[in-house]
Protein backbone atom coordinates (compact mmCIF):
# COMPACT_ATOMS: atom_id res chain seq x y z
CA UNK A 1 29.85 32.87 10.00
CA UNK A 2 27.09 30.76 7.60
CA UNK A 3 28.07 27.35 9.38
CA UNK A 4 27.12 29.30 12.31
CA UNK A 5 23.85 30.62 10.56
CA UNK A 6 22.94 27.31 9.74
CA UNK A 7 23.29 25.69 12.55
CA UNK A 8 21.24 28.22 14.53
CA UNK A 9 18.58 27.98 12.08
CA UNK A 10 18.78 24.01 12.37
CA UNK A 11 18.63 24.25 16.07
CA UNK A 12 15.63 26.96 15.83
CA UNK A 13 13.38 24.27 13.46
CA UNK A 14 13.88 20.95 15.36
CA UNK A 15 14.03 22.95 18.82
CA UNK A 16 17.33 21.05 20.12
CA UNK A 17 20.28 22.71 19.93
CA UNK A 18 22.92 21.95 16.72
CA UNK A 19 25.63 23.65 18.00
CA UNK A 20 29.53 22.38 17.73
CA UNK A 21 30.96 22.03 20.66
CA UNK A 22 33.61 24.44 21.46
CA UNK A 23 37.17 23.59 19.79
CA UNK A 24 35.93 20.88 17.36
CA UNK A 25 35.67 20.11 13.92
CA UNK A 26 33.18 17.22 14.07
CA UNK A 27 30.06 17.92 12.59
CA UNK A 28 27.31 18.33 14.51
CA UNK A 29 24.70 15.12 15.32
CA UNK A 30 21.35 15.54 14.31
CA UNK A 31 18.89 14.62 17.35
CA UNK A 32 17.07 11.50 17.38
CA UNK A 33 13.83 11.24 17.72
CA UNK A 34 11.24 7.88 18.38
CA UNK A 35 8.06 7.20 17.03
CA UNK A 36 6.36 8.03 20.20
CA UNK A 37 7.35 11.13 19.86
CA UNK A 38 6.58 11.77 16.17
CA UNK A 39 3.36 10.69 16.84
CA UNK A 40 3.28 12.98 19.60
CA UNK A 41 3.96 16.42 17.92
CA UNK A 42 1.48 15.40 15.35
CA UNK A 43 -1.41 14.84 17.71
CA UNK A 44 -0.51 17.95 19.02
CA UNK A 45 -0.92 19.74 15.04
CA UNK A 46 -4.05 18.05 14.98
CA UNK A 47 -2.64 15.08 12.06
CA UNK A 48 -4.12 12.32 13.57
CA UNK A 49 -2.94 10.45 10.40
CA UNK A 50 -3.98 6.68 10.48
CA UNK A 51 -4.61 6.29 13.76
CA UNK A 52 -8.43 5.90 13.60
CA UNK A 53 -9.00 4.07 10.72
CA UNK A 54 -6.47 1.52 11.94
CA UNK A 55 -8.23 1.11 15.28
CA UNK A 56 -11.99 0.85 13.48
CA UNK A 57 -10.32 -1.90 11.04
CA UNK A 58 -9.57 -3.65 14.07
CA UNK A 59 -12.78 -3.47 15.40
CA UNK A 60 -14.33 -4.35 12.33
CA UNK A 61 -12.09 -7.71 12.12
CA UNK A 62 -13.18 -9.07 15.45
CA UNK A 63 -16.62 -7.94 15.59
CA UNK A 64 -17.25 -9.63 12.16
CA UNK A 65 -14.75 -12.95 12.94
CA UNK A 66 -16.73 -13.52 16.25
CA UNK A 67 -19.88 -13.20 14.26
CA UNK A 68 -19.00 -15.09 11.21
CA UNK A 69 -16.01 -17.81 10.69
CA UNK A 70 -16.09 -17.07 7.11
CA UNK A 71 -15.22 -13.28 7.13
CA UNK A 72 -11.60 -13.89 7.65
CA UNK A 73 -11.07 -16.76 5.42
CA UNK A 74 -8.82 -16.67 2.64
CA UNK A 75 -11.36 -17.04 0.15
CA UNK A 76 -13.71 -14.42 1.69
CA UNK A 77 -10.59 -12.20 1.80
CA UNK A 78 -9.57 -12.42 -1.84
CA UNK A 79 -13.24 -11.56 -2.80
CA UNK A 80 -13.01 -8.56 -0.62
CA UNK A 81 -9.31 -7.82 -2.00
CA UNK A 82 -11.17 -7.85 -5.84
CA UNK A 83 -14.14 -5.91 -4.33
CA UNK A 84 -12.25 -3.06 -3.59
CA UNK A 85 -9.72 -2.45 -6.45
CA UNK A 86 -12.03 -0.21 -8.43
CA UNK A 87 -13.83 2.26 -6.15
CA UNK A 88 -10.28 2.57 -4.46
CA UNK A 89 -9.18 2.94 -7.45
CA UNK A 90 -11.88 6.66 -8.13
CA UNK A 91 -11.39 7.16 -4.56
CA UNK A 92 -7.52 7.62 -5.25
CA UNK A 93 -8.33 10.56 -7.84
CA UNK A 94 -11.12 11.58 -4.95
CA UNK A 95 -8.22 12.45 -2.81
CA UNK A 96 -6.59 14.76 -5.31
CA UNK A 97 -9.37 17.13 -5.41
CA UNK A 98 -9.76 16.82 -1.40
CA UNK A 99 -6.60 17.87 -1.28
CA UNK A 100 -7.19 21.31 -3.01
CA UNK A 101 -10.36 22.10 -0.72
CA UNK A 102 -12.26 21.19 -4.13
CA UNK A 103 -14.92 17.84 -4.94
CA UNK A 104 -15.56 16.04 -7.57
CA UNK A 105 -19.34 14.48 -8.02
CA UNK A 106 -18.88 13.68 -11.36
CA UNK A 107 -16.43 10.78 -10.60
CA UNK A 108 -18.39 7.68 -10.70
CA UNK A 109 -19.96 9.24 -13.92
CA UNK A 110 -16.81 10.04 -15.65
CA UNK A 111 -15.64 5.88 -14.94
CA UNK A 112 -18.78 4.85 -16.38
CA UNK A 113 -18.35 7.23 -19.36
CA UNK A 114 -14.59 5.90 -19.88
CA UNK A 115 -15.30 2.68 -19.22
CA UNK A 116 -18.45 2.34 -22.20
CA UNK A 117 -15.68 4.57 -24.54
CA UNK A 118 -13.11 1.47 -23.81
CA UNK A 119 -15.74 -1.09 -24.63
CA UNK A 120 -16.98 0.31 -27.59
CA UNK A 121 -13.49 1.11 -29.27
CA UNK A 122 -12.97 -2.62 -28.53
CA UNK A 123 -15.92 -4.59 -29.80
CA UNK A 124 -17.48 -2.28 -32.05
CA UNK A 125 -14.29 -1.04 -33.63
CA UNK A 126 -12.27 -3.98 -33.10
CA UNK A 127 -9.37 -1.78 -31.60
CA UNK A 128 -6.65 -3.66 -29.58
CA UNK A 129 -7.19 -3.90 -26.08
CA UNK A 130 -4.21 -1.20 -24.86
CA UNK A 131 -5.35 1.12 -27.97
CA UNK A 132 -8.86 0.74 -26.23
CA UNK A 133 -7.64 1.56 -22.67
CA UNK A 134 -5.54 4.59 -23.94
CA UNK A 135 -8.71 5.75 -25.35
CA UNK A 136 -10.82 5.63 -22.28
CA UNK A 137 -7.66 7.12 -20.19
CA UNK A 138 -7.50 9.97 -23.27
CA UNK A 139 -11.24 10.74 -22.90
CA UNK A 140 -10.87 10.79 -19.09
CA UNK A 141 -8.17 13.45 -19.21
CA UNK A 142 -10.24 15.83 -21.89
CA UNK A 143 -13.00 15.41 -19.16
CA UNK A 144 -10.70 16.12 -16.28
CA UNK A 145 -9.54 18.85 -18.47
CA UNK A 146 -12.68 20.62 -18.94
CA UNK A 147 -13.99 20.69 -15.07
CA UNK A 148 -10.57 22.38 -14.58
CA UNK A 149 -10.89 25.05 -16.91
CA UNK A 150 -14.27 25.83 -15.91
CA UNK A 151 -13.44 25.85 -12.69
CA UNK A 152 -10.26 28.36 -13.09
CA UNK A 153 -11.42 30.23 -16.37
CA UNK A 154 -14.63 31.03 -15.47
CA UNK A 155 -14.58 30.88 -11.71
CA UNK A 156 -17.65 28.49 -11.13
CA UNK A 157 -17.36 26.34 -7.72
CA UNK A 158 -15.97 22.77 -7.93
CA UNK A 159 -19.33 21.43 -6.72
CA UNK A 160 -21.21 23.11 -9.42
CA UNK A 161 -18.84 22.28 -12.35
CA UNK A 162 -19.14 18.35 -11.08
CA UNK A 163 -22.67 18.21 -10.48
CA UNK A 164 -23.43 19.16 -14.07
CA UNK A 165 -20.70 17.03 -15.03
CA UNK A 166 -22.23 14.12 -12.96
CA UNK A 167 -25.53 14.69 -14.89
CA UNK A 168 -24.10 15.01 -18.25
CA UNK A 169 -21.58 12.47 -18.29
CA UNK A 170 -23.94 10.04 -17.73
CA UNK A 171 -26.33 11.31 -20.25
CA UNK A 172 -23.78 10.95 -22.60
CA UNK A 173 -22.73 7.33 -21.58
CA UNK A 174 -26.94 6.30 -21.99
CA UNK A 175 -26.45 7.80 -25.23
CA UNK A 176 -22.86 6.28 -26.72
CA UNK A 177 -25.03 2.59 -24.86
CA UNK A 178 -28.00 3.13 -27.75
CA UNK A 179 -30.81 1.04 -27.69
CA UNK A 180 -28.42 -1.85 -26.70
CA UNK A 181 -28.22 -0.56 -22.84
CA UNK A 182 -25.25 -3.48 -22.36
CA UNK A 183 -22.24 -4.29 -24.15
CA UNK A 184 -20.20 -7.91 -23.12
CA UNK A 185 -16.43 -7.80 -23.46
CA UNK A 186 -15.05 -10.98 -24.69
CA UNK A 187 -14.94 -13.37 -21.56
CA UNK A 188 -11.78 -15.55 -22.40
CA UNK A 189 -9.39 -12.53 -23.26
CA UNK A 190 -8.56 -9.12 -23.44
CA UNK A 191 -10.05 -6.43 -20.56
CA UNK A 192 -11.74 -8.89 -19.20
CA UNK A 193 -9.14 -11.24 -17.90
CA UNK A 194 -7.40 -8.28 -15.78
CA UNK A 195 -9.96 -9.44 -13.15
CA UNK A 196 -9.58 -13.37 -13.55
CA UNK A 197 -5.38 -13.17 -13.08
CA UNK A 198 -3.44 -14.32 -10.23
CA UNK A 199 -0.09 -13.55 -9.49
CA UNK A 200 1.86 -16.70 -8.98
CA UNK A 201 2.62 -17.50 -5.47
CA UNK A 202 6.74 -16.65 -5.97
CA UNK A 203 5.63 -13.41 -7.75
CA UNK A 204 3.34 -12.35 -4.58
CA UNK A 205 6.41 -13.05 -2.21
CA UNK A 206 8.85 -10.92 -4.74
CA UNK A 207 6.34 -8.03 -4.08
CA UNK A 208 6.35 -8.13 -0.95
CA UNK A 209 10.44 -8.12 -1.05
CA UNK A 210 10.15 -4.92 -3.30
CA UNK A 211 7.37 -2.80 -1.12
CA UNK A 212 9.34 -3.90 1.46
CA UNK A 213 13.09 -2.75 0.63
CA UNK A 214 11.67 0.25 -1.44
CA UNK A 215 10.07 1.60 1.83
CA UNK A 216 13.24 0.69 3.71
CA UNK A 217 15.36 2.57 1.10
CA UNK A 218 13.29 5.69 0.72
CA UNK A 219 13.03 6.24 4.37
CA UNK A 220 16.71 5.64 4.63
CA UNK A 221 17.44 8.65 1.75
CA UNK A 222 15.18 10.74 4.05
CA UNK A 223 16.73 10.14 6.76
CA UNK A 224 20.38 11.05 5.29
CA UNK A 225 18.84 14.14 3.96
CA UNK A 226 17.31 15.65 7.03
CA UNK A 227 20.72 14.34 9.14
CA UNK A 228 22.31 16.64 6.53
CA UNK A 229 19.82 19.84 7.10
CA UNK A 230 20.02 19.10 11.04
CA UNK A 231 16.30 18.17 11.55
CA UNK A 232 15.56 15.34 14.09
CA UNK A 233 15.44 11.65 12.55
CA UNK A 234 14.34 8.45 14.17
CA UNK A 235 16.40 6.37 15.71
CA UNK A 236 18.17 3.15 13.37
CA UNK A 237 15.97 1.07 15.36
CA UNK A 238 12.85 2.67 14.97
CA UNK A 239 13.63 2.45 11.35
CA UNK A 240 14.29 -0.96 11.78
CA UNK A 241 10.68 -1.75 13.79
CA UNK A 242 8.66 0.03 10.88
CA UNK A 243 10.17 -1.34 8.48
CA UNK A 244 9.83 -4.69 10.17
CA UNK A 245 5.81 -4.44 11.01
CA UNK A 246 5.30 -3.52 7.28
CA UNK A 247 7.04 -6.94 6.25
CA UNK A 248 5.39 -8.14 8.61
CA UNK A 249 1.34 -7.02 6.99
CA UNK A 250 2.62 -7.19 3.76
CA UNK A 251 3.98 -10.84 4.46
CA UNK A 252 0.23 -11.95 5.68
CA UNK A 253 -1.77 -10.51 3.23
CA UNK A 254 0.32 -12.55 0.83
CA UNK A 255 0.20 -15.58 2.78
CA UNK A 256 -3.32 -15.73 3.06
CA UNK A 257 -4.24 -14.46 -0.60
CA UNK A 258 -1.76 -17.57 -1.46
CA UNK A 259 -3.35 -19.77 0.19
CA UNK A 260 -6.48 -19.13 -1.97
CA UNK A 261 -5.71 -18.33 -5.47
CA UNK A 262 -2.96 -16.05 -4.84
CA UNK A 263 -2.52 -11.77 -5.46
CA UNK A 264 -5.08 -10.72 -8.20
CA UNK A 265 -3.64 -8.62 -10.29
CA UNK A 266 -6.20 -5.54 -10.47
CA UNK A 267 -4.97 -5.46 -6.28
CA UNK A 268 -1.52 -4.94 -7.91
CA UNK A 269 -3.04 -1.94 -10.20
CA UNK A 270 -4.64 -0.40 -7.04
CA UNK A 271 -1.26 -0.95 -5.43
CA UNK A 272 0.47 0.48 -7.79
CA UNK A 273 -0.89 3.45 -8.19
CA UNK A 274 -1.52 4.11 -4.51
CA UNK A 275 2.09 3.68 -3.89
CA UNK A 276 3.35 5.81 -7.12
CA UNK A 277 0.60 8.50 -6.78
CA UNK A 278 1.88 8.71 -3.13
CA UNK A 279 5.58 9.17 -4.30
CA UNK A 280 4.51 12.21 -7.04
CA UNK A 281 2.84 13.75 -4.20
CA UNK A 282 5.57 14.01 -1.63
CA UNK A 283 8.48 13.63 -3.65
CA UNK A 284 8.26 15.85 -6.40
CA UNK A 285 7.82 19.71 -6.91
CA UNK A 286 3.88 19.53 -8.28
CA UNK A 287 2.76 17.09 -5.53
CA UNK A 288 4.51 19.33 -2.40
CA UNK A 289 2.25 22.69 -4.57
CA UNK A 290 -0.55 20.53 -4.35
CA UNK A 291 -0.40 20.27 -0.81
CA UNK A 292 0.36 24.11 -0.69
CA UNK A 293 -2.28 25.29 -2.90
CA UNK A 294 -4.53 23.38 -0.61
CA UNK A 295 -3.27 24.22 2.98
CA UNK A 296 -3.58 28.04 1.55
CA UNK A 297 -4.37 29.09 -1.62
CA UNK A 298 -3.64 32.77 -1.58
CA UNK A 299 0.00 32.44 0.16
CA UNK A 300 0.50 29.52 -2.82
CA UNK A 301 -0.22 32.26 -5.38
CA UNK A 302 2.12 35.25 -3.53
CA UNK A 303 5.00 32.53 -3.40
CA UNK A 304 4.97 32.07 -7.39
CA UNK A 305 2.71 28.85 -7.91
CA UNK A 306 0.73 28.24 -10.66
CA UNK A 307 -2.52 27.82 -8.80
CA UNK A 308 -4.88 27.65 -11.92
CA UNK A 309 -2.63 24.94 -13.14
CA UNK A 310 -2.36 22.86 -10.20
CA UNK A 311 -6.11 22.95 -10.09
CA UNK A 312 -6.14 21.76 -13.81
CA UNK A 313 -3.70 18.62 -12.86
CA UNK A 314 -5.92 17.88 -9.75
CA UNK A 315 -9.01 17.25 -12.08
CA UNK A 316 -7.30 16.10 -15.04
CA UNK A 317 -5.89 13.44 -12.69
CA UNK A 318 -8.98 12.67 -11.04
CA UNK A 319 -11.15 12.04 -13.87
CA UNK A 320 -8.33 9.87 -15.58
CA UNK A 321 -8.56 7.41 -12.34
CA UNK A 322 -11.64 7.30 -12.46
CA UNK A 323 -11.46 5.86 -15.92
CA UNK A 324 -9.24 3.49 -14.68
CA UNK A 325 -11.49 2.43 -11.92
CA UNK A 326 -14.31 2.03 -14.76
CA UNK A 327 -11.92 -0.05 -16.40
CA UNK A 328 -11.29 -2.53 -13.41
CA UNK A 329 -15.21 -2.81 -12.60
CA UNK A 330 -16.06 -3.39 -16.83
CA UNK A 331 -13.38 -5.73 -16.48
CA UNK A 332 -14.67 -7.60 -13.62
CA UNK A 333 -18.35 -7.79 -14.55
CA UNK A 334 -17.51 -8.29 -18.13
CA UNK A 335 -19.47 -6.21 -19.88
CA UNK A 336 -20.97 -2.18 -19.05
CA UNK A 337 -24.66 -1.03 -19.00
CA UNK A 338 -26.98 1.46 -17.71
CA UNK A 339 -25.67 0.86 -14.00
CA UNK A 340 -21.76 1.19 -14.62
CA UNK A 341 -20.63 4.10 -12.85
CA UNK A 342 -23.54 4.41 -11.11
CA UNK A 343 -25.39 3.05 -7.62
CA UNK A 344 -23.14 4.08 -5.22
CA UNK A 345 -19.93 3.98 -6.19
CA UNK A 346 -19.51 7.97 -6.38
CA UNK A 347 -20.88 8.13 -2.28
CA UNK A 348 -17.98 4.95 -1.53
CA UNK A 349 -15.46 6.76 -3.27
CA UNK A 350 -15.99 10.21 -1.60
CA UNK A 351 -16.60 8.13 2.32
CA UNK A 352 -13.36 6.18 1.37
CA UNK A 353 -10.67 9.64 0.76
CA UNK A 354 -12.43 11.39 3.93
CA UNK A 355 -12.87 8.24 6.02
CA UNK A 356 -9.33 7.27 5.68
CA UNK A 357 -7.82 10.38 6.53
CA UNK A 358 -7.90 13.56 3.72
CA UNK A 359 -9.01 15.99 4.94
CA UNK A 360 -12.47 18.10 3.31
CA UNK A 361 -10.46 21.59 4.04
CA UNK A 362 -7.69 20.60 1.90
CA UNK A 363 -3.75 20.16 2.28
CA UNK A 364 -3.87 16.91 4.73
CA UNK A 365 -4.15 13.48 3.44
CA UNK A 366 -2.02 10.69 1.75
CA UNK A 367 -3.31 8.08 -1.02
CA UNK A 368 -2.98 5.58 1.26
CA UNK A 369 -6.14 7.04 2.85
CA UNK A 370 -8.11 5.48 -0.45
CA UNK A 371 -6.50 2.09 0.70
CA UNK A 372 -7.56 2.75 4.14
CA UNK A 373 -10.57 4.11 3.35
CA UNK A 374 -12.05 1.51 1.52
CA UNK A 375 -10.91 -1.20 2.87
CA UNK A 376 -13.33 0.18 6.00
CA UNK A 377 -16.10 0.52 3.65
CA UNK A 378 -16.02 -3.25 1.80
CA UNK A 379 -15.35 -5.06 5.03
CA UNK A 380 -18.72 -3.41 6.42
CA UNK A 381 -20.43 -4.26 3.29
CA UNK A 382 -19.33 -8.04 3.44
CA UNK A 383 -19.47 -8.31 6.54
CA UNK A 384 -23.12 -7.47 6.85
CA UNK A 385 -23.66 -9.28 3.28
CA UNK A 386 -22.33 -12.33 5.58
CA UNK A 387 -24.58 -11.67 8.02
CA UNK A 388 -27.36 -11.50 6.10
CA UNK A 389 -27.88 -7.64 6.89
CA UNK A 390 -30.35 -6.05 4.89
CA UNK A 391 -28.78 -2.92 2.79
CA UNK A 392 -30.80 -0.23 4.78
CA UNK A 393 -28.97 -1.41 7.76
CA UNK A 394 -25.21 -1.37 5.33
CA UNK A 395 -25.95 2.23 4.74
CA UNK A 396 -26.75 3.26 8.09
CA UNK A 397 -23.96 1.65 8.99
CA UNK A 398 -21.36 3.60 6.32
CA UNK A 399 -23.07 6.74 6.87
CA UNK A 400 -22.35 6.61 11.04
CA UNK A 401 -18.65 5.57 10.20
CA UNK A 402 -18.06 9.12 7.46
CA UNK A 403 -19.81 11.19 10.00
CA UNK A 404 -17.34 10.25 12.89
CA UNK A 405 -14.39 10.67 10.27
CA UNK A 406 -15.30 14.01 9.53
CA UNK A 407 -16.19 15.07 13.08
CA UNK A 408 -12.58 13.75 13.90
CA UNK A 409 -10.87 15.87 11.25
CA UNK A 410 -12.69 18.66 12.35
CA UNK A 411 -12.08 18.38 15.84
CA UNK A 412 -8.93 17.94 15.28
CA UNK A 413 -8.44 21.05 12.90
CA UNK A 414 -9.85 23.06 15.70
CA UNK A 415 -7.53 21.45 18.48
CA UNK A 416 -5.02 22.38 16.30
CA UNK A 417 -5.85 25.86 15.44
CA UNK A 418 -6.49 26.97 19.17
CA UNK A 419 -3.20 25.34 19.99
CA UNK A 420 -1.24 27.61 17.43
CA UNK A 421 -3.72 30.79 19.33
């Protein structure tokens, strides 16, 4: 009588039957499914996932090849590889707060902040350079800390609660700067060489064997697991093509970063921790309740979840990226000043989370959509810098780009909510 519950149940969420055929004891198949048609039911929920920022890189690529030889040059690529690690980088902790519903203005603030605390433990306190970077990430979490309990304790909205933090954080980073206004790091060792190392070309190709058969592997366990519940799974082919076409990106990327001066390693930071951020969120019990607490907020609470402290986590994490992205831009200009944190790395951030796919409402989006994201955003700007584009025109530019992003996620919300109707 359960095996029969179950299998009714199984048959009610995939909507193909599960049923045993009559005088058998073989267990029932789960029903294959193909990409087209994964693709297809999520169109039809409104995810549009990847599928726009994908087709805008490629338009991107060949407007700016035809109009420039050097934009897809190895060289030009690397640059635009280092370019991006640290505002991908805040826009990573971006997407944790987009994915409550909440915002967070005070990022590029709070990586400016960190990244002047890191520097000053380390030249004017002669701390070690890890003892130094634990600081900044330690001063980044009390931050991250505070927006959260203002925001749960006392109720004030996340916009609010960032926008004074925006303000004050950088107050307080003019102030810890002094009269000096810019400290140098020590060019030959220390921070400063995370943006001057290169992966050596063997390393680069053992990356992309480990990206590579970690996918593979955790889409196999998936796979086993919903075969096991009954729920449709693709196809052993269809695993087979994905898994191929990322081998495939990750294999030229190498190849052509290689042929320069090979993988930097702040690109394997932002890696990193786009590919192990992603894993907490969809693997493990506080990423799947921050994707509840987002998607609704009330029904989170009535099922048992902790909403004040997933908010808490959500900011705490945020602000302690950002520090990290502080880190990676100190480190690559070699020194901070008045500017770090500032110009507009805070707008880039935000444009890169919503541009590559998370959703302003809250309770859609992936980190990859930081990747994405700003990968749009720096291949505009050098593009244009290629070009010889003035700024005004850059802006214009990135501004058109976020507004079609958001009008697609909205559109696609409301496709999705008069479909359910």
């Amino acid at each position: 009588m359960h095996t029969s519950v179950q299998t009714e149940v199984a048959g009610e969420v995939t909507g193909k039957s599960t049923e045993r055929p009559a005088g058998t004891d073989q267990p029932p198949q789960p029903p294959r499914t193909n990409l087209f048609e994964a693709a297809r039911d999520r169109l039809r929920r409104g995810d549009l996932g990847s599928i726009p920022v994908a087709v805008g890189l490629v338009l991107i690529a060949v407007v700016f090849s035809s109009l420039s030889s050097h934009f897809l040059a190895p060289e030009n690529l690397t640059n635009l590889a280092l370019q991006m690690a640290a505002t991908g980088t805040i826009a990573l902790g971006v997407v944790l707060v987009l994915l409550l519903g909440e915002i967070d203005l005070s990022a590029g603030s709070v990586s400016g902040l960190c990244a002047v605390v890191m520097t000053l433990l380390a030249v004017h306190h002669g701390w070690s350079p890890v003892l130094a970077v634990l600081g900044a990430l330690a001063a980044g979490a009390a931050v991250g800390l505070l927006h959260g309990l203002m925001r749960t304790k006392l109720s004030m909205p996340s916009f609010v609660v960032t926008l004074a933090g925006l303000i004050g954080w950088e107050g307080l980073m003019l102030f810890l700067l002094g009269d000096e206004g810019t400290i140098n790091l020590p060019f030959d060792r220390g921070i400063a060489q995370l943006s001057d190392t290169w992966m050596p070309p063997a390393v680069g190709w053992l990356l992309v064997v480990l990206l590579a058969g970690g996918h593979l592997a955790a889409t196999l366990v998936t796979r086993r697991l919903r075969a096991r519940a009954g729920l449709s799974v693709l196809g052993a082919g269809w695993v087979a093509v994905r898994s191929g076409g990322l081998v495939v990106l990750l294999g030229a990327a190498v190849l052509v970063l290689n042929s320069d001066r090979g993988v930097p390693l702040t690109l394997v930071i932002f890696g990193g921790l786009v590919v192990g951020l992603d894993l907490v969120l969809r693997r493990t019990v506080v990423g799947r309740r921050m994707y509840a607490v987002g998607g609704n907020a009330e029904a989170s609470r009535r099922a048992g979840i902790n909403i004040t402290q997933v908010r808490i986590m959500a900011f705490m994490g945020s602000s302690m990226l950002a520090a990290v992205g502080g880190i990676l831009a100190a480190s690559r200009l070699a020194a901070v000043n008045q500017s770090s944190g500032g110009s507009d790395i805070l707008l880039n951030a935000i444009a890169a989370a919503v541009i590559g796919g998370t959703s302003l409402f809250g309770g859609r989006g992936r980190t990859y959509a930081a990747l994405l994201g700003i990968l749009v955003i720096q291949s505009i700007t050098n593009g244009m810098l290629l070009l010889n584009v003035n700024s005004s025109v850059r802006f214009m530019v990135t501004g058109a780009v976020l507004a079609v992003a958001v009008a697609i996620d909205s559109l696609a919300r409301r496709g999705a909510a008069d479909g359910v109707r």
